[in-house]
PDB file of N, CA and C in Angstrom:
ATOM      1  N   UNK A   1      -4.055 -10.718   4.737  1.00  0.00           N
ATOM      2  CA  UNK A   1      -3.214  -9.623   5.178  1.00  0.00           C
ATOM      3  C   UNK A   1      -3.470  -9.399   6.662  1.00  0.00           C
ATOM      4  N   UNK A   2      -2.720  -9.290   7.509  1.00  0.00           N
ATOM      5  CA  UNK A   2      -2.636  -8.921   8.831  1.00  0.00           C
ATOM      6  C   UNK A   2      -2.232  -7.640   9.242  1.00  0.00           C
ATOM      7  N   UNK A   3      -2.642  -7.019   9.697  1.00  0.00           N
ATOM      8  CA  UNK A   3      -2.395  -5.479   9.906  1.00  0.00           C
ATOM      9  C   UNK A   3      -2.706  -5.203  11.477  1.00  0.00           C
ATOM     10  N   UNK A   4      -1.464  -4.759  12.289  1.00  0.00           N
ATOM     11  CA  UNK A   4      -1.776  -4.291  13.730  1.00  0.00           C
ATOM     12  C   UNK A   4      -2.071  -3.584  14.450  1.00  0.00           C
ATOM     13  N   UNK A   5      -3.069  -3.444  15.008  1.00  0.00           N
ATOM     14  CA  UNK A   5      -3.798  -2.408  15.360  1.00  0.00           C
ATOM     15  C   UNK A   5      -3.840  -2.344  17.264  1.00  0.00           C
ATOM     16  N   UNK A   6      -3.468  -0.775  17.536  1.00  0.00           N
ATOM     17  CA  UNK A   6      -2.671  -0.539  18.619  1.00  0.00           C
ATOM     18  C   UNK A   6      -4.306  -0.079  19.751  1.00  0.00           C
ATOM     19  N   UNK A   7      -4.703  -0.464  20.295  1.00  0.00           N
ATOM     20  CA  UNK A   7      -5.944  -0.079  21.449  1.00  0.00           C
ATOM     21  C   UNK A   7      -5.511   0.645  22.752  1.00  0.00           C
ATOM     22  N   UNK A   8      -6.086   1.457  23.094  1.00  0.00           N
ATOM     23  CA  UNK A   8      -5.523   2.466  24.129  1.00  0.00           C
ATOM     24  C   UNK A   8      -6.347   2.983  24.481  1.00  0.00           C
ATOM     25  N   UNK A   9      -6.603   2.580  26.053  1.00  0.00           N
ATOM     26  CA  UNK A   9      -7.564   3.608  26.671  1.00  0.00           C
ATOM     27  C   UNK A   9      -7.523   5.167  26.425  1.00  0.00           C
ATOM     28  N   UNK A  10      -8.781   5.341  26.511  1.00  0.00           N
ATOM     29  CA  UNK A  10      -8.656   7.066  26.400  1.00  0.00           C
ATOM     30  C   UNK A  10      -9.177   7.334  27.183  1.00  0.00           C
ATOM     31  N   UNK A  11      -8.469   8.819  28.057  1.00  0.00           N
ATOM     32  CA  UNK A  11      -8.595   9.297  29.133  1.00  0.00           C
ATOM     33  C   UNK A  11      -9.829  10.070  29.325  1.00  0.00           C
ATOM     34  N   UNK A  12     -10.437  10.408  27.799  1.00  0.00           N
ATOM     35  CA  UNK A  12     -12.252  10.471  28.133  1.00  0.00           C
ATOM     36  C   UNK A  12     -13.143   9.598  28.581  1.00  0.00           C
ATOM     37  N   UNK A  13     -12.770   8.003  28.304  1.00  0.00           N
ATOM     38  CA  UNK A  13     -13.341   7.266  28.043  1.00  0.00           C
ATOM     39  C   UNK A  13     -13.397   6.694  26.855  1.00  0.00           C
ATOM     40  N   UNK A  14     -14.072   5.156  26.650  1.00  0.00           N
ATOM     41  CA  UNK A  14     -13.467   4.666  25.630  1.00  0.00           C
ATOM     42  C   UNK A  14     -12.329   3.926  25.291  1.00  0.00           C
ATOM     43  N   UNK A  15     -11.822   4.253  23.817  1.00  0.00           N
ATOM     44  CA  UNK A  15     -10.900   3.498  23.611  1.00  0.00           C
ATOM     45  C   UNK A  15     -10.334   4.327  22.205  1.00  0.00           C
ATOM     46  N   UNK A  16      -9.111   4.313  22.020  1.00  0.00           N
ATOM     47  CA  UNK A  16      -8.381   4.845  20.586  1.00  0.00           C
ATOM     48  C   UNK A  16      -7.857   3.367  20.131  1.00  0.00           C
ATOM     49  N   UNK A  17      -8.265   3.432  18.460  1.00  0.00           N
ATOM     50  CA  UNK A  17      -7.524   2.320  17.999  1.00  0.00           C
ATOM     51  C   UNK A  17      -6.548   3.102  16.768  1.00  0.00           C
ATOM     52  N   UNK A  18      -5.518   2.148  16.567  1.00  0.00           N
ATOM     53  CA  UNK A  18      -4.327   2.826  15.812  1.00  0.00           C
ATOM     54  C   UNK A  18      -3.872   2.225  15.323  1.00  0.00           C
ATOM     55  N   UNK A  19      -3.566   2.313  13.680  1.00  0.00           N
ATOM     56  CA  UNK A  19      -2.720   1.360  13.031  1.00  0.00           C
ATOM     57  C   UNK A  19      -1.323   1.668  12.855  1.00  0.00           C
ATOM     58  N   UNK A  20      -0.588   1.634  13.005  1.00  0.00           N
ATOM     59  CA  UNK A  20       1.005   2.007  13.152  1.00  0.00           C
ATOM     60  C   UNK A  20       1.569   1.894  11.383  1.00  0.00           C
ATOM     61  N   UNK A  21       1.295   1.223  10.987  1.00  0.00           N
ATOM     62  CA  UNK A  21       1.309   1.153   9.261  1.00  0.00           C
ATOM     63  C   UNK A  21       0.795   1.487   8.546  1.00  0.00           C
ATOM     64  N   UNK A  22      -0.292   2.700   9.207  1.00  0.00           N
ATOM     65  CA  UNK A  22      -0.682   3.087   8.105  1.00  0.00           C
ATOM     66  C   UNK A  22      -1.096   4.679   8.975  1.00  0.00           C
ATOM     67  N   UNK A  23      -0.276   5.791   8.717  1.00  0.00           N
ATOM     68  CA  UNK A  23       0.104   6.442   9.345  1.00  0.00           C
ATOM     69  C   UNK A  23      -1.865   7.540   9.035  1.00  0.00           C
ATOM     70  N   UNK A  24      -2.289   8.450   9.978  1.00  0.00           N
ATOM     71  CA  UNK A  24      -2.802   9.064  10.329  1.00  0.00           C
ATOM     72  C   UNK A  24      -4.566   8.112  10.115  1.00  0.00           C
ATOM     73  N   UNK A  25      -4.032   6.839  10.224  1.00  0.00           N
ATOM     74  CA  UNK A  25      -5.701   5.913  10.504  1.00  0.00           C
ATOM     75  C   UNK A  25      -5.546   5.367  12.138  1.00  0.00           C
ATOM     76  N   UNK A  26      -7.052   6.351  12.289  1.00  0.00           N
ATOM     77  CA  UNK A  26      -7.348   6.332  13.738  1.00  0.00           C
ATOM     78  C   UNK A  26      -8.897   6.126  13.869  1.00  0.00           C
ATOM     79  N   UNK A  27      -9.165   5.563  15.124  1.00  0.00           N
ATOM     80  CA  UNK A  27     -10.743   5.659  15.176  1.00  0.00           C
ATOM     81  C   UNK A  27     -10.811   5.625  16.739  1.00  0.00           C
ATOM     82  N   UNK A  28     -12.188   5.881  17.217  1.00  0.00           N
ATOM     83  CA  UNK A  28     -12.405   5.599  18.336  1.00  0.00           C
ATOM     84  C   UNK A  28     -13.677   4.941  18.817  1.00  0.00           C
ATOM     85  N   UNK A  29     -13.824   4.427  19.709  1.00  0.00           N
ATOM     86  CA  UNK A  29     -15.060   4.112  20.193  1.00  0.00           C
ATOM     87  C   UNK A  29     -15.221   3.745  21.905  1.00  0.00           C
ATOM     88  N   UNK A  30     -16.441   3.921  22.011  1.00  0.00           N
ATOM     89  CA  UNK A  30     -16.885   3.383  23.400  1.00  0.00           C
ATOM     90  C   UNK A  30     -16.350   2.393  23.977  1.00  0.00           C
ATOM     91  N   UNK A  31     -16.481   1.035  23.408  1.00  0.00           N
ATOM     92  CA  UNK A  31     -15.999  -0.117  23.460  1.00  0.00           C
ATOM     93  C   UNK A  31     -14.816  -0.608  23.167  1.00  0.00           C
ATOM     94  N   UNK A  32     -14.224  -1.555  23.700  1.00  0.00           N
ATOM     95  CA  UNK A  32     -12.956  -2.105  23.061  1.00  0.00           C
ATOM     96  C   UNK A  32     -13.083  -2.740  21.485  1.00  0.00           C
ATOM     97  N   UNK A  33     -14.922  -3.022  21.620  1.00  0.00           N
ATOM     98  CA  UNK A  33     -15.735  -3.879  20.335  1.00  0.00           C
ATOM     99  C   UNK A  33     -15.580  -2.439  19.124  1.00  0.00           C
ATOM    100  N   UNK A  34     -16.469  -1.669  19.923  1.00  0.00           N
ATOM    101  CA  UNK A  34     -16.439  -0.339  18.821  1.00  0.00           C
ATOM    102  C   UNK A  34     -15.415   0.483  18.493  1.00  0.00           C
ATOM    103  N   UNK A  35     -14.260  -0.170  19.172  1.00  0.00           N
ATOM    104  CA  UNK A  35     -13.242   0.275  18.784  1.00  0.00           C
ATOM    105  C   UNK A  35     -12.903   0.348  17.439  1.00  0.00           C
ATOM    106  N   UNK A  36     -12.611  -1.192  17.985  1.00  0.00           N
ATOM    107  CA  UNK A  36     -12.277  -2.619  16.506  1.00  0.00           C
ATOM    108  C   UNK A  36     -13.618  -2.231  15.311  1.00  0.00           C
ATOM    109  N   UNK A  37     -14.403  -2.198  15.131  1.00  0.00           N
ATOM    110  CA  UNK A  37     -14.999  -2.306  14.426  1.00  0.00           C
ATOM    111  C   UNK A  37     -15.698  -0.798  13.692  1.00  0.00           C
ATOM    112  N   UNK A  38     -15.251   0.215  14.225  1.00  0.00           N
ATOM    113  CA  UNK A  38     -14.652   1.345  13.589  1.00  0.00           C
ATOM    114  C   UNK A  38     -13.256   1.069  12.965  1.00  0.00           C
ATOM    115  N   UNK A  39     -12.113   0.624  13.610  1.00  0.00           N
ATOM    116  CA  UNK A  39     -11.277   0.929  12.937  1.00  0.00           C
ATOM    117  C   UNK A  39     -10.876  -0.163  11.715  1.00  0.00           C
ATOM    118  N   UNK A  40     -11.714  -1.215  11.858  1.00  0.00           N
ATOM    119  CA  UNK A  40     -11.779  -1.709  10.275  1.00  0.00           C
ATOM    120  C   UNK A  40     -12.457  -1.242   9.302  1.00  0.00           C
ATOM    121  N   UNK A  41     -13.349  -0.419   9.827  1.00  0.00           N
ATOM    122  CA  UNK A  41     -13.904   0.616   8.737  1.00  0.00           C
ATOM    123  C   UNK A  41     -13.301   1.065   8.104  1.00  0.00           C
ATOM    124  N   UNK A  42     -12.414   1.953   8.939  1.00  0.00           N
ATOM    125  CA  UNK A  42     -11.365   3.135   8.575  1.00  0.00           C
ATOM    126  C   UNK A  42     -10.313   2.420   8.025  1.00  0.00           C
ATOM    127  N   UNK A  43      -9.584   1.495   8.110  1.00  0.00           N
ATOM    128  CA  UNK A  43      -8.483   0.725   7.321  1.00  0.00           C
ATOM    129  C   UNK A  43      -9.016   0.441   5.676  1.00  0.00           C
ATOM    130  N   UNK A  44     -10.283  -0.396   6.136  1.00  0.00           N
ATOM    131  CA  UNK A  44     -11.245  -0.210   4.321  1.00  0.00           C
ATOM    132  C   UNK A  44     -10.930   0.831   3.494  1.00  0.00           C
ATOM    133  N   UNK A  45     -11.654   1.945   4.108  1.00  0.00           N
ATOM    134  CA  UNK A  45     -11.413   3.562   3.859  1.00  0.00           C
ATOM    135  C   UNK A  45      -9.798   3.859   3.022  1.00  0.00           C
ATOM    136  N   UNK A  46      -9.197   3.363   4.189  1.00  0.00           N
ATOM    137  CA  UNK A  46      -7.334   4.149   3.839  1.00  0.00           C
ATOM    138  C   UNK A  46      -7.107   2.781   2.648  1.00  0.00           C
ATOM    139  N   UNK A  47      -7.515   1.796   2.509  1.00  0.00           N
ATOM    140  CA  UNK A  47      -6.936   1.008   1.609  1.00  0.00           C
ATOM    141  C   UNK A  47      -7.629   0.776   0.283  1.00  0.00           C
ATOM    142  N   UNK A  48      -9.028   1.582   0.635  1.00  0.00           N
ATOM    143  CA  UNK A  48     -10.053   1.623  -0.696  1.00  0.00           C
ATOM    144  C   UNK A  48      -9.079   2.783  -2.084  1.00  0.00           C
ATOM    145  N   UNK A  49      -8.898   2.538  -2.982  1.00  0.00           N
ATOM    146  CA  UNK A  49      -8.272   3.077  -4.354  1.00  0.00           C
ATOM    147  C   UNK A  49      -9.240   4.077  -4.219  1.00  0.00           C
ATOM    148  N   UNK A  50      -8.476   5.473  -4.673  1.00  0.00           N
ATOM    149  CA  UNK A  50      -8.881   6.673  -4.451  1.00  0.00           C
ATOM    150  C   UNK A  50      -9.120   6.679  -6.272  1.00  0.00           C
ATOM    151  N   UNK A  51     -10.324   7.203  -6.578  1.00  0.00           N
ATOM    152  CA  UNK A  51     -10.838   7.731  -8.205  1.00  0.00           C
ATOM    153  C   UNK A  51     -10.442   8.586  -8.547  1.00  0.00           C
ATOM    154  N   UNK A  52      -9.705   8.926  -9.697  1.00  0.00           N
ATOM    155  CA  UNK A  52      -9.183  10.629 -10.093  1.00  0.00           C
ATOM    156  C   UNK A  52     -10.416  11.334 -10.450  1.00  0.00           C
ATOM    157  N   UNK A  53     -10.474  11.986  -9.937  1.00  0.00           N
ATOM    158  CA  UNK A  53     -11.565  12.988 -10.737  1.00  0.00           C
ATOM    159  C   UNK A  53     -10.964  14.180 -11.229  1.00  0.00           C
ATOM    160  N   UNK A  54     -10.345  13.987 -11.701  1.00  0.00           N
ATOM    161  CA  UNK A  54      -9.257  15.236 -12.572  1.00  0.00           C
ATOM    162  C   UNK A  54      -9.551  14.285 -14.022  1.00  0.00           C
ATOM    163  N   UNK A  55     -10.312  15.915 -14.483  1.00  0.00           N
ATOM    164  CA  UNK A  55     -10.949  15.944 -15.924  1.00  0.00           C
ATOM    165  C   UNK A  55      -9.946  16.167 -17.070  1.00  0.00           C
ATOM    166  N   UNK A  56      -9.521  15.648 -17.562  1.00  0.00           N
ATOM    167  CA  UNK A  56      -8.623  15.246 -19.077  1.00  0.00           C
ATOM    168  C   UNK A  56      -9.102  15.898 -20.251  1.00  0.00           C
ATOM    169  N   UNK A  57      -8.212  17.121 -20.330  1.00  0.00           N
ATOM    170  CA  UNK A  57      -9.162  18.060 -21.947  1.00  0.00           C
ATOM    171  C   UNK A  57      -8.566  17.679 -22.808  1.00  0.00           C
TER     172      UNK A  57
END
C-alpha cells in the first residue's frame, strides 16, 4: 500500500507531516527523518482496528 504523505516546513521549526487520505493524521518533528518516522507511527495508529469495548447484556 502506498500512502502520500505531504512534509512542510513549520514556521516554528521543524517539519509537519500530513496524510491527505486520511483526514486529521498529522505529526510533527524536528527532522525531515522525525518527521517521517512519527508519521508512520501515526498512520499505524489511524489504520490499527479500533476494539469495541461496548459491553453486551
Amino acid at each position: 500500500m502506498q500512502i502520500v504523505v505531504v512534509l512542510e516546513p513549520s514556521d516554528e521549526g521543524g517539519y509537519t507531516a500530513i496524510v491527505p487520505s486520511l483526514p486529521g493524521c498529522i505529526s510533527e518533528g524536528d527532522s525531515r527523518g522525525d518527521a517521517l518516522h512519527n508519521i508512520r507511527e501515526a498512520i499505524a495508529l489511524y489504520l490499527d482496528p479500533v476494539e469495541d469495548s461496548a459491553v453486551i447484556a
